[in-house]
Protein backbone atom coordinates (compact mmCIF):
# COMPACT_ATOMS: atom_id res chain seq x y z
CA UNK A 1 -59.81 -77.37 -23.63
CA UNK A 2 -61.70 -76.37 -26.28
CA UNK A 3 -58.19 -75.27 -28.29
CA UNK A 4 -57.65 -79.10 -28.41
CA UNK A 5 -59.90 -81.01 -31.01
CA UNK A 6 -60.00 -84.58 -31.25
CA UNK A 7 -59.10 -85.75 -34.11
CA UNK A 8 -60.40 -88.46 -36.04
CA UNK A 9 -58.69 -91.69 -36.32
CA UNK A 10 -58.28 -91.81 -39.96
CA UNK A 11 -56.38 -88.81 -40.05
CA UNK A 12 -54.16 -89.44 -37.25
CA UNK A 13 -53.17 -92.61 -39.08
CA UNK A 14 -52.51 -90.98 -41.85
CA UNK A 15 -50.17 -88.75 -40.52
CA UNK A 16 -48.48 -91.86 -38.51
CA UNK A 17 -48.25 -93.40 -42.40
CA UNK A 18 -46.43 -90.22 -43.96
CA UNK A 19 -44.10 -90.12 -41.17
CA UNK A 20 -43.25 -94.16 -41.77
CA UNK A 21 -43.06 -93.20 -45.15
CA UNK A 22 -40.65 -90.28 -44.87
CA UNK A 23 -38.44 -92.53 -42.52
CA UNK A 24 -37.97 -94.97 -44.51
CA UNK A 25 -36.98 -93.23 -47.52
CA UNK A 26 -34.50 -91.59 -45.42
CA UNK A 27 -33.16 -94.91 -43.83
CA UNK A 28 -33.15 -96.26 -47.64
CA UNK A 29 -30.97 -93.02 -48.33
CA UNK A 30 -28.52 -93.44 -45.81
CA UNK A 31 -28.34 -97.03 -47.16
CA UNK A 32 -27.76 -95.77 -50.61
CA UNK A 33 -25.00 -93.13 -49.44
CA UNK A 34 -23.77 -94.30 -45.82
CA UNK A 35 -21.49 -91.71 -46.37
CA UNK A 36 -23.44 -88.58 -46.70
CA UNK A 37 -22.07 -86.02 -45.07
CA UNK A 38 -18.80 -87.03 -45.82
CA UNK A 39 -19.79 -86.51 -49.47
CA UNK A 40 -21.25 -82.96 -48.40
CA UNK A 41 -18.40 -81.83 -46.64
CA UNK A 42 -16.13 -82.91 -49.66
CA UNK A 43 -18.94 -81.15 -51.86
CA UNK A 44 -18.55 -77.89 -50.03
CA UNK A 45 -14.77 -78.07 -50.50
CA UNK A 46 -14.89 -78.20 -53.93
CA UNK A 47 -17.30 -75.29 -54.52
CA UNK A 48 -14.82 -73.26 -52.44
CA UNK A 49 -11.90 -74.59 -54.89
CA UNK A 50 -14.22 -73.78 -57.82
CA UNK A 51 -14.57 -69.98 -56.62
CA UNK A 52 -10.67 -69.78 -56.48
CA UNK A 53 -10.44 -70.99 -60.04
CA UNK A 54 -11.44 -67.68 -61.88
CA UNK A 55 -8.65 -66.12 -60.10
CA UNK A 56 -6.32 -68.28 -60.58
CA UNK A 57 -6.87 -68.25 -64.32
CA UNK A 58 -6.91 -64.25 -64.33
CA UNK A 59 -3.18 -64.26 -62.23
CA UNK A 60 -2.05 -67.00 -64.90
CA UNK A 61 -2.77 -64.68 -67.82
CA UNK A 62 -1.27 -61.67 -66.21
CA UNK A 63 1.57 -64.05 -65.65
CA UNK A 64 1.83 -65.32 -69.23
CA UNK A 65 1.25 -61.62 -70.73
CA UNK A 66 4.20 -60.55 -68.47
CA UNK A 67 6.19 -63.58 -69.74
CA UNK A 68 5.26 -62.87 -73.19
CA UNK A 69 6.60 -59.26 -72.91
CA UNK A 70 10.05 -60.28 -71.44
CA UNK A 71 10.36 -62.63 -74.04
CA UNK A 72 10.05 -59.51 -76.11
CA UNK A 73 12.46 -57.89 -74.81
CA UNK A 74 14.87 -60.57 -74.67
CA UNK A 75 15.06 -61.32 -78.33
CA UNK A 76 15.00 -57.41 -78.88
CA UNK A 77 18.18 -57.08 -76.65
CA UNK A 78 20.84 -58.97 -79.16
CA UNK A 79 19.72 -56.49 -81.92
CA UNK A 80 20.16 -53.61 -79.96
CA UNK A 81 23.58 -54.52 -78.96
CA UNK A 82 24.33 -55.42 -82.85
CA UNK A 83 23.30 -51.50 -83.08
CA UNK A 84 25.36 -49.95 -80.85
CA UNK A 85 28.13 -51.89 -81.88
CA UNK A 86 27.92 -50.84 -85.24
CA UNK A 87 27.26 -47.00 -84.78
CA UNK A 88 30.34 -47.37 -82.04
CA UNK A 89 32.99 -48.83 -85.16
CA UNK A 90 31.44 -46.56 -87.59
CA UNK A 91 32.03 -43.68 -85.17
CA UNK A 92 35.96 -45.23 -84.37
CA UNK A 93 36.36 -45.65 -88.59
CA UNK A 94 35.77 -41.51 -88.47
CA UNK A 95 37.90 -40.93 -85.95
CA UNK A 96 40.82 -43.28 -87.23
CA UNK A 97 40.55 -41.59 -90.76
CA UNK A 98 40.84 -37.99 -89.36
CA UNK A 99 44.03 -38.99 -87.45
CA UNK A 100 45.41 -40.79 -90.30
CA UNK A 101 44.78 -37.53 -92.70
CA UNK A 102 45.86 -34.89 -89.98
CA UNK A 103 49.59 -33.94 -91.31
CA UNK A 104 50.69 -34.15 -87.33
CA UNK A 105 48.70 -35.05 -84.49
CA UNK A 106 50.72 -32.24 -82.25
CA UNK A 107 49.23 -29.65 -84.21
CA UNK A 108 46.17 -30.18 -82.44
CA UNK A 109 47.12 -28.26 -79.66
CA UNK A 110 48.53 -25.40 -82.12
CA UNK A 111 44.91 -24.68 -82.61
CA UNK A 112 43.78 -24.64 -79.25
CA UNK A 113 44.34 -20.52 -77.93
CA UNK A 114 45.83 -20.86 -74.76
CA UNK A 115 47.65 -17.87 -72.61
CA UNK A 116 51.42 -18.01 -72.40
CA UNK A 117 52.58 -17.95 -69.12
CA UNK A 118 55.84 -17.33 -68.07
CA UNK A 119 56.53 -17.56 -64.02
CA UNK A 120 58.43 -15.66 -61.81
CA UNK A 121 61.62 -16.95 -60.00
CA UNK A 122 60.93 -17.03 -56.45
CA UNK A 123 64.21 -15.89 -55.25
CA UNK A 124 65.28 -12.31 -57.17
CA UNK A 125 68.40 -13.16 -58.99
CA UNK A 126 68.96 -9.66 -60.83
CA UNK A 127 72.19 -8.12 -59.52
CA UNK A 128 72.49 -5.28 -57.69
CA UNK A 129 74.11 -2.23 -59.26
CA UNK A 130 76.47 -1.82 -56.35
CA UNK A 131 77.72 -4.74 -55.52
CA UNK A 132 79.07 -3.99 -51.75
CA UNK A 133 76.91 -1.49 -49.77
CA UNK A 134 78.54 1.39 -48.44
CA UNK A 135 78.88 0.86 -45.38
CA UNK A 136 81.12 -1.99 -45.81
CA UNK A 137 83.27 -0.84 -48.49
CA UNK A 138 86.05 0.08 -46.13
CA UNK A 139 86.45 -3.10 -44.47
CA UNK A 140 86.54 -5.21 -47.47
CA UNK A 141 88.96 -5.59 -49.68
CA UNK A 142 88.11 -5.63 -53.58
CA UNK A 143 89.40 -7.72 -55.89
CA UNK A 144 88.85 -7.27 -59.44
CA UNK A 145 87.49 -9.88 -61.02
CA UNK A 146 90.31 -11.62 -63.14
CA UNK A 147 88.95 -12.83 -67.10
């Protein structure tokens, strides 16, 4: 018994006073803002949105720097073909000239070495030197051969 000590009065009231006190401003707050914790909850949202926003703006310049190069490219593209076209009909105006000055375009393949090749009947059309064998001289009957 001795742990509890009476207190005095005074100071009990006191307390009982802060406590009214602290109510009340609370009950005057929820008065002020009846909707509170909706107002919290909605808070917390938007901190979470806020935390997404520095990302967002880093992916939207990587996106515009991206853009930025294609665009790049795309107005490089036209010249580049404007190039190639060019070197291709200079290139065809070289070609067209050395045709036009060659005395014969067949002679083209007059400079070109290349083996002569000459092929070989399949069948052997030489004559023979006798034209009957002997063997069969006796039963045929020779004819010479009238001019």
């Amino acid at each position: 018994m001795n742990s509890l000590k009476k207190k005095p009065i005074y100071r009990s009231l006191r307390s009982i006073e802060k406590i009214i006190e602290v109510r009340t401003r609370h009950f005057k707050i929820k008065l002020r803002f009846p909707n509170f914790s909706e107002i919290k909850i909605e808070n917390d949202e938007l901190k979470d949105k806020n935390t997404e926003i520095p990302e967002l703006r880093r992916k939207f310049a990587e996106t515009e720097a991206e853009r930025a190069e294609l665009k790049g490219k795309v107005t490089e593209l036209p010249k580049q073909g404007v190039e190639e076209s060019k070197r291709r009909d200079a290139e065809n105006a070289k070609l067209k000239t050395k045709i036009k000055d060659s005395p014969n375009f067949n002679l083209v393949a007059d400079h070109i070495p290349m083996a002569t090749h000459h092929e070989k009947p399949l069948v052997d059309t030489s004559l023979p030197e006798k034209l009957i064998p002997e063997g069969y001289q006796r039963y045929c009957i020779v004819k010479p051969i009238q001019k």
